[in-house]
Protein backbone atom coordinates (compact mmCIF):
# COMPACT_ATOMS: atom_id res chain seq x y z
CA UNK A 1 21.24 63.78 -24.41
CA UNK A 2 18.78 65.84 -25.86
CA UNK A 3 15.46 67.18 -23.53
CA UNK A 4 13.12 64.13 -23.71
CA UNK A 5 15.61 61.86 -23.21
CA UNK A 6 17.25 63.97 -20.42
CA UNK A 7 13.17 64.11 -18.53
CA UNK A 8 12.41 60.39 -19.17
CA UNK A 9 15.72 59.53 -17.20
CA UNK A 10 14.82 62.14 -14.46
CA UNK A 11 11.32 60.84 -14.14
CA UNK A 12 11.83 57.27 -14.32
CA UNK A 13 14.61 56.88 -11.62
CA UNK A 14 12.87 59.06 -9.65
CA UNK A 15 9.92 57.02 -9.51
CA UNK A 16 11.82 53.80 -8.83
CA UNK A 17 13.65 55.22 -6.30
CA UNK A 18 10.74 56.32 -4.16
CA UNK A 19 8.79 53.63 -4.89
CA UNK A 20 11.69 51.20 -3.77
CA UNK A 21 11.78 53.48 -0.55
CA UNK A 22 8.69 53.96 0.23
CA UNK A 23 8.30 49.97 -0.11
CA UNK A 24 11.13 50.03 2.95
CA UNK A 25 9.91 49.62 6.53
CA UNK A 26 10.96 52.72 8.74
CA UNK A 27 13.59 50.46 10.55
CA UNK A 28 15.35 49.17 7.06
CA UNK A 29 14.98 53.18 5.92
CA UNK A 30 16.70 54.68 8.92
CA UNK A 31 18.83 52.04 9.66
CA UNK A 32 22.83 52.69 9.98
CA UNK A 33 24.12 51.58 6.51
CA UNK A 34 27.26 53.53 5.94
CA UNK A 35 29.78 55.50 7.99
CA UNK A 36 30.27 59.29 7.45
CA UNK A 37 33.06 60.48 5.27
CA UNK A 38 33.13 63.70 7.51
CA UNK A 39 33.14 62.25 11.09
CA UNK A 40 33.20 58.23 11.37
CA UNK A 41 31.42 58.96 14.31
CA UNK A 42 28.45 59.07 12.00
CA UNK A 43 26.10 56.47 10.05
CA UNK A 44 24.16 57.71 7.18
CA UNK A 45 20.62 55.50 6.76
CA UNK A 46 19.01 55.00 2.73
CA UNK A 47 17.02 58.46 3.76
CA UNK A 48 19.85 60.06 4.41
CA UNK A 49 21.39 59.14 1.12
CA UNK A 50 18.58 59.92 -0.21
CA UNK A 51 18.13 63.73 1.24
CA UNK A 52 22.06 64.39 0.10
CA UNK A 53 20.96 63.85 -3.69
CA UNK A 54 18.28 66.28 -3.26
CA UNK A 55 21.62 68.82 -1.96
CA UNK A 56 23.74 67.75 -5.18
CA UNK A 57 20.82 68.40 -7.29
CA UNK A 58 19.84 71.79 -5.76
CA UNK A 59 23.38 72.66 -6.15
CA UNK A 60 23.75 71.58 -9.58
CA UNK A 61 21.07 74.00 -10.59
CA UNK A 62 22.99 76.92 -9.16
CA UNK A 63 25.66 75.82 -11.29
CA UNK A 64 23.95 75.95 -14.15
CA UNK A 65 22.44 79.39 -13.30
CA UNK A 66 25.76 80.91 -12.78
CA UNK A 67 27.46 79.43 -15.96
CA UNK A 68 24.34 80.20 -18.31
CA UNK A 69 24.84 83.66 -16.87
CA UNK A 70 28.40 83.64 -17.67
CA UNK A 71 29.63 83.60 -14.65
CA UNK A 72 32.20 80.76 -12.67
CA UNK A 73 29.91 77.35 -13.00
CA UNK A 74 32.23 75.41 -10.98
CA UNK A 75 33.20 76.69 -7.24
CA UNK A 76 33.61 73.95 -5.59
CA UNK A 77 37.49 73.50 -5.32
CA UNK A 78 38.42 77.14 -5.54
CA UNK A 79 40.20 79.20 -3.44
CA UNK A 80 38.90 82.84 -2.21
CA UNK A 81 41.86 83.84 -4.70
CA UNK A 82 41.09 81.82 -7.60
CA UNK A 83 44.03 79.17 -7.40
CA UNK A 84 42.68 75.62 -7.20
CA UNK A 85 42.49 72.94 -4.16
CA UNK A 86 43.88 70.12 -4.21
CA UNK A 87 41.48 67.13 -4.19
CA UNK A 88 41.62 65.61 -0.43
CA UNK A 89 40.83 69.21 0.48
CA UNK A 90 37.87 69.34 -1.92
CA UNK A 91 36.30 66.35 -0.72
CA UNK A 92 36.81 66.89 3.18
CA UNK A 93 35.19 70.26 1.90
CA UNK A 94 31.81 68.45 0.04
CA UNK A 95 32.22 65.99 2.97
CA UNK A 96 31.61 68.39 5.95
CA UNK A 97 28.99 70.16 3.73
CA UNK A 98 26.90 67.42 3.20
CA UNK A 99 27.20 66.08 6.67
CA UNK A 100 25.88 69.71 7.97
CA UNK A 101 22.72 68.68 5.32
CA UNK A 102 22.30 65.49 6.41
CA UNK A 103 22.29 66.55 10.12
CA UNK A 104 19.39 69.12 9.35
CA UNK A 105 17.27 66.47 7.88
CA UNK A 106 18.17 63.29 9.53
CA UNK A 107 14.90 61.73 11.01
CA UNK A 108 12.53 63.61 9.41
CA UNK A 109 9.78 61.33 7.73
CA UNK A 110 10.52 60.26 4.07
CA UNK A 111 7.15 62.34 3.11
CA UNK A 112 9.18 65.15 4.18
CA UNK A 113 12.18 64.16 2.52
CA UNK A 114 10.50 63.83 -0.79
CA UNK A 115 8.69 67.08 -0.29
CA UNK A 116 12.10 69.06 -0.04
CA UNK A 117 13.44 67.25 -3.18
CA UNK A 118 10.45 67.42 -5.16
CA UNK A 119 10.69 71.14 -4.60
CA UNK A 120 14.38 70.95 -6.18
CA UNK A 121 13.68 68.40 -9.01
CA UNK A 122 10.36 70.98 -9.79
CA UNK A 123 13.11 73.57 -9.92
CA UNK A 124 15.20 70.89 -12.32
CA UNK A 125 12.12 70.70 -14.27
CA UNK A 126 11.58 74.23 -14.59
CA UNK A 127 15.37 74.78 -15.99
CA UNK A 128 14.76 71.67 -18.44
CA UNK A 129 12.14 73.18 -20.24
CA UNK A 130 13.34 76.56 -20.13
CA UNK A 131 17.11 76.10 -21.71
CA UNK A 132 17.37 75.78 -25.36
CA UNK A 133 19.47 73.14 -27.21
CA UNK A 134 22.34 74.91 -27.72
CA UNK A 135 22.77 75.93 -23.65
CA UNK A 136 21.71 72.02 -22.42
CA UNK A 137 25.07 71.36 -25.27
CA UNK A 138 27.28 73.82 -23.27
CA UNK A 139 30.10 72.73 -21.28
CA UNK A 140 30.64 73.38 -17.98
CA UNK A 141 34.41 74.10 -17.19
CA UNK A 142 36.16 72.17 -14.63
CA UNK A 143 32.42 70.51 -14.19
CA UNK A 144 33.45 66.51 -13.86
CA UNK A 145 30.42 65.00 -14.28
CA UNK A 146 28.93 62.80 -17.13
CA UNK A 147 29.93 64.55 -20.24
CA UNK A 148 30.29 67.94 -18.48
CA UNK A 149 27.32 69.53 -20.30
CA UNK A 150 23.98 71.34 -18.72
CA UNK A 151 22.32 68.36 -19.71
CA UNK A 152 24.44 65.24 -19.15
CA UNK A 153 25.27 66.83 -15.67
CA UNK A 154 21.49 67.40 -15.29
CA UNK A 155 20.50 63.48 -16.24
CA UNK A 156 23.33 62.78 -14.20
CA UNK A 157 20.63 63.03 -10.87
CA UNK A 158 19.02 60.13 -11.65
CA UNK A 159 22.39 58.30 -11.50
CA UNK A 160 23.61 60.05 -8.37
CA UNK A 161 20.27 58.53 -6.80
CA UNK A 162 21.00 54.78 -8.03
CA UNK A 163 24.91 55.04 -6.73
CA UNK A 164 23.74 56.08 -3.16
CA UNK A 165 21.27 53.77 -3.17
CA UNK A 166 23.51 51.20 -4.18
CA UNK A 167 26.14 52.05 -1.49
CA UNK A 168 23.53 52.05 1.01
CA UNK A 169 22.37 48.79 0.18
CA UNK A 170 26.41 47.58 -0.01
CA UNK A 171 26.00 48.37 3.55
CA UNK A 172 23.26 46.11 4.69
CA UNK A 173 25.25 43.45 3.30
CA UNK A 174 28.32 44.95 5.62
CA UNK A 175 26.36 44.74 8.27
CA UNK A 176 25.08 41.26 7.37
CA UNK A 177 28.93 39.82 7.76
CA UNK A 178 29.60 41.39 10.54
């Protein structure tokens, strides 16, 4: 994806997606939709999904930083002595680190919300237009996402918004049946 294509995506799913949530009552917003993947104890709402993209995305971006400065992109599923986790460990890892996020924000109006991730997509923004072709082209290694590139990985947000929303929406219609 090249720069303008990579913003329009950015820009455009952002703007549906808070325009579909700020359309939501607070009761449909804050509403148990799915259960934690960290303790089942736990429901996560649409803001809640919605605050966790804003922790990929910040994330992402300190990915980038580090692998434009030649340094280890990819950390997550590392060891303290470089040898690689397996995946269940990984993702009880990203699990109990994005429950710990969720937990800080849960509750707090969606104004807030979007205030804390418009301060990380400005920060997205600000990376966009300051890499140049050649390092939005450069891989990632290890990275998994879209086509493992600065840029795929970085138009990747907009999807990562969609597929929560989506899941939190496949809950209401759990909770429908039930």
């Amino acid at each position: 994806m090249n720069r303008i294509e990579i913003e329009v995506k950015l820009s455009r799913d952002r703007a549906w997606l808070l325009e579909t949530l700020s359309g939501m009552s607070e009761d449909e917003l804050y509403a148990p939709r799915t259960q934690s993947e960290h303790d089942p104890g736990k429901w996560w709402s649409f803001a809640d999904h919605f605050v966790h993209t804003t922790l990929i995305e910040r994330n992402w971006n300190d990915m980038f930083r580090r692998h434009l400065e030649g340094k280890q992109g990819m950390t997550i599923g590392t060891n303290p002595d470089g040898t690689r986790q397996g995946m269940d460990e990984i993702m009880a890892g990203i699990h109990q680190w994005t429950e710990g996020w969720a937990d800080e924000h849960r509750g707090k109006a969606l104004d807030e919300l979007v205030r804390i991730g418009l301060r990380v997509r400005a920060e997205t923004l600000q990376l966009l237009a300051e890499l140049t072709d050649d390092e939005l082209e450069s891989k990632i290694p290890g990275a998994p996402w879209a086509d493992g590139t600065v840029g795929g990985i970085m138009a990747a947000n907009a999807d990562h918004g969609r597929t929560h929303f989506k899941w939190a929406k496949a809950g209401v219609a759990e909770a429908a049946q039930t």
